[in-house]
C-alpha atoms as a PDB file:
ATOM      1  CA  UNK A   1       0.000   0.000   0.000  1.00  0.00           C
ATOM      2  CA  UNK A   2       1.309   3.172  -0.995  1.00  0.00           C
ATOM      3  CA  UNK A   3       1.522   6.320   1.419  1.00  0.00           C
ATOM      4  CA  UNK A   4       0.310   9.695   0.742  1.00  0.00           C
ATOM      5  CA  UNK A   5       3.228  12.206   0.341  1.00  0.00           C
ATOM      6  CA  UNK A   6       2.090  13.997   3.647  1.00  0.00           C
ATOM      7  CA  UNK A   7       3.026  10.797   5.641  1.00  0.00           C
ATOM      8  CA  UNK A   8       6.523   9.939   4.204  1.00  0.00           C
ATOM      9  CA  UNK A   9       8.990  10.854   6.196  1.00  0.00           C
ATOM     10  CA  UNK A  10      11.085  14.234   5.589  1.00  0.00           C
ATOM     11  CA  UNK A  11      14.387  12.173   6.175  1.00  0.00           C
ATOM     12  CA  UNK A  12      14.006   9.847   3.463  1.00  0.00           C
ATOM     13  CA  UNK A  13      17.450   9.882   1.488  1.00  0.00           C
ATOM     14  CA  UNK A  14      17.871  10.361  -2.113  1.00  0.00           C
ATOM     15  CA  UNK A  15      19.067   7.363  -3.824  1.00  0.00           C
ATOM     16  CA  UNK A  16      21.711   7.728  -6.051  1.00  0.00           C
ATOM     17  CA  UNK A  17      19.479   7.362  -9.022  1.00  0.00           C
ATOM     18  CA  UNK A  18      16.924  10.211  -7.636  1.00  0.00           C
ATOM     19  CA  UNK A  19      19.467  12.223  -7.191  1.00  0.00           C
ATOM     20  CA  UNK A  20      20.684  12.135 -10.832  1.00  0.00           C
ATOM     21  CA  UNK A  21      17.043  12.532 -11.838  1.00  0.00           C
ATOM     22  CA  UNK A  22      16.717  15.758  -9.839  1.00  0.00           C
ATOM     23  CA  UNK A  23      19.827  16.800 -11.114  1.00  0.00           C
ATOM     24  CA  UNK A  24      18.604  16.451 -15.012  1.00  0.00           C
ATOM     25  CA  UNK A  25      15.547  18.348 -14.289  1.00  0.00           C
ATOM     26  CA  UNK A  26      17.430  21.300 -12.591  1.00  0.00           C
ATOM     27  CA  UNK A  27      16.808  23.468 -15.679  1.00  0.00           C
ATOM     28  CA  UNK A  28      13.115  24.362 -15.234  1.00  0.00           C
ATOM     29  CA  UNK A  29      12.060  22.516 -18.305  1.00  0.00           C
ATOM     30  CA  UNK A  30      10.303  19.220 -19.208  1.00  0.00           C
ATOM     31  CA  UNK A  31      11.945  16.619 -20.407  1.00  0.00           C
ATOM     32  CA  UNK A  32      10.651  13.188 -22.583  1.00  0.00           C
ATOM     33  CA  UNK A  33      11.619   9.955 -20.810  1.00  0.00           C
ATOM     34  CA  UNK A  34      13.112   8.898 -23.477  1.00  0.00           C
ATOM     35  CA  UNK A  35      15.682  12.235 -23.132  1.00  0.00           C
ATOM     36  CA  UNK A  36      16.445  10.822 -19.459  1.00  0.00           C
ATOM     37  CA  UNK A  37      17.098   7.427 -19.969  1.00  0.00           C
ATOM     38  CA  UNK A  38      19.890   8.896 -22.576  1.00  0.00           C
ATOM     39  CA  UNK A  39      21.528  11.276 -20.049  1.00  0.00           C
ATOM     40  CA  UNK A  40      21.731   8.630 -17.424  1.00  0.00           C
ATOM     41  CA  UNK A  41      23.641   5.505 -19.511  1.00  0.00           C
ATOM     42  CA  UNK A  42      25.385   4.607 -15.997  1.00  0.00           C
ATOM     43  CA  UNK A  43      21.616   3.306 -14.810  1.00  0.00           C
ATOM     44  CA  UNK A  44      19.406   0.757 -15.677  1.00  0.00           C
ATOM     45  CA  UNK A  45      16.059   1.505 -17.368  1.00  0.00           C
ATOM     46  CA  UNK A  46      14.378  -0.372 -14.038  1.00  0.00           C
ATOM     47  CA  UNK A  47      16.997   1.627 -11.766  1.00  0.00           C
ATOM     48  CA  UNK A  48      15.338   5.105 -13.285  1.00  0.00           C
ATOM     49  CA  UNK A  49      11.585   3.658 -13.355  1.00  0.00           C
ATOM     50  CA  UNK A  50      11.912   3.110  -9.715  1.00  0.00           C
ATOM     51  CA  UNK A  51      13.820   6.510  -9.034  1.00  0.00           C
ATOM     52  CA  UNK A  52      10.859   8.458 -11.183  1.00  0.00           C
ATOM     53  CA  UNK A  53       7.817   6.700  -9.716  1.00  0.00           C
ATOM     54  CA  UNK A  54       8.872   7.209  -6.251  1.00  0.00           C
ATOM     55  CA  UNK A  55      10.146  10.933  -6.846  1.00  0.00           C
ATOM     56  CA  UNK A  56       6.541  11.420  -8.426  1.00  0.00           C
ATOM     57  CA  UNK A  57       4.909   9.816  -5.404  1.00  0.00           C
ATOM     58  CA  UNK A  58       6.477  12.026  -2.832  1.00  0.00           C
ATOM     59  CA  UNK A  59       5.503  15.156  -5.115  1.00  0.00           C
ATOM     60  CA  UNK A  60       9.058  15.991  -6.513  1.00  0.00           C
ATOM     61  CA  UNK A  61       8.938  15.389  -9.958  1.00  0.00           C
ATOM     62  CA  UNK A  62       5.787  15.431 -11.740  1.00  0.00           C
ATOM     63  CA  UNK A  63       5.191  12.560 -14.904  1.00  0.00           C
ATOM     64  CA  UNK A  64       2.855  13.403 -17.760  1.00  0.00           C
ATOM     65  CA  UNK A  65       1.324  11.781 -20.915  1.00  0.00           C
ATOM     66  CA  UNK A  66       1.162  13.004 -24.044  1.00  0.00           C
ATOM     67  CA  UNK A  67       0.201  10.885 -26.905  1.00  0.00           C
ATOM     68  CA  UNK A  68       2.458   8.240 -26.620  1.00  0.00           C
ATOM     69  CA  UNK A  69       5.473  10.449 -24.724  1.00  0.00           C
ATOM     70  CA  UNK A  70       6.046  10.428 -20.874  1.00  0.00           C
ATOM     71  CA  UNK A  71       7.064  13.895 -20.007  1.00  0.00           C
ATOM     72  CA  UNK A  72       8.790  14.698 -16.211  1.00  0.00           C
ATOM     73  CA  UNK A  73       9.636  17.874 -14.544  1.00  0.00           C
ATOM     74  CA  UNK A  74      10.777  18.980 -11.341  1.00  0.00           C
ATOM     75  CA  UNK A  75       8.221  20.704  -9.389  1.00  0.00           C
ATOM     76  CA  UNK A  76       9.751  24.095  -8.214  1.00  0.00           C
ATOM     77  CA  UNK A  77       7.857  24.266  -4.692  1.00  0.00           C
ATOM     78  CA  UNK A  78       9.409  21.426  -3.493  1.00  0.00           C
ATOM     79  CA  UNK A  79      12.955  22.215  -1.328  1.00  0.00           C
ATOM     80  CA  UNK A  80      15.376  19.656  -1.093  1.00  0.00           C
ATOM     81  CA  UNK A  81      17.029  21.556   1.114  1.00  0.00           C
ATOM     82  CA  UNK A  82      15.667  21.630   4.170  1.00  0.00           C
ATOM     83  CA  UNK A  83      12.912  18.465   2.857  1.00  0.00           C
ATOM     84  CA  UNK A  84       9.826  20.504   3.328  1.00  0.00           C
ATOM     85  CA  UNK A  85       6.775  20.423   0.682  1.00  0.00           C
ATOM     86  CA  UNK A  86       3.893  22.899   0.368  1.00  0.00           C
ATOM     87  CA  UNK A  87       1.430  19.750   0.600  1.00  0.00           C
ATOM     88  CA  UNK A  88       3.035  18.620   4.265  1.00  0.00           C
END
């Protein structure tokens, strides 16, 4: 069962994968899947799947369709900072 993003806790750390994700999307912009998986050869396809649904589940990244196209971008209100979220 998954939790709601106002019930994981704030000290969760990154994995390595995540990390790299956030790192990509650092430019404000979306970017196709497809783009990712190409910018991170050093992980698995399942290694990035994993990092992207749980970064989307905890409200970090958001994932969008578009025809056939999966489309991800960081979502600015989120600090990873200091861990806080608007939605906590």
């Amino acid at each position: 069962m998954n939790e709601p993003a106002s019930c994981i806790n704030s000290s969760h750390q990154l994995t390595t994968a995540e990390s790299h994700l956030l790192h990509l999307l650092q430019d404000g912009r979306s970017h196709t899947l497809e783009e990712l998986l190409e910018e991170a050869p050093e992980f698995s396809w399942a290694q990035l799947f994993i990092a992207m649904d749980h970064l989307s589940r905890i409200g970090m990244i958001e994932i969008c369709r578009h025809g056939f196209s999966y489309w991800l971008r960081k979502i600015e209100s989120w600090s990873v900072a200091n861990g806080s979220h608007p939605h906590r």
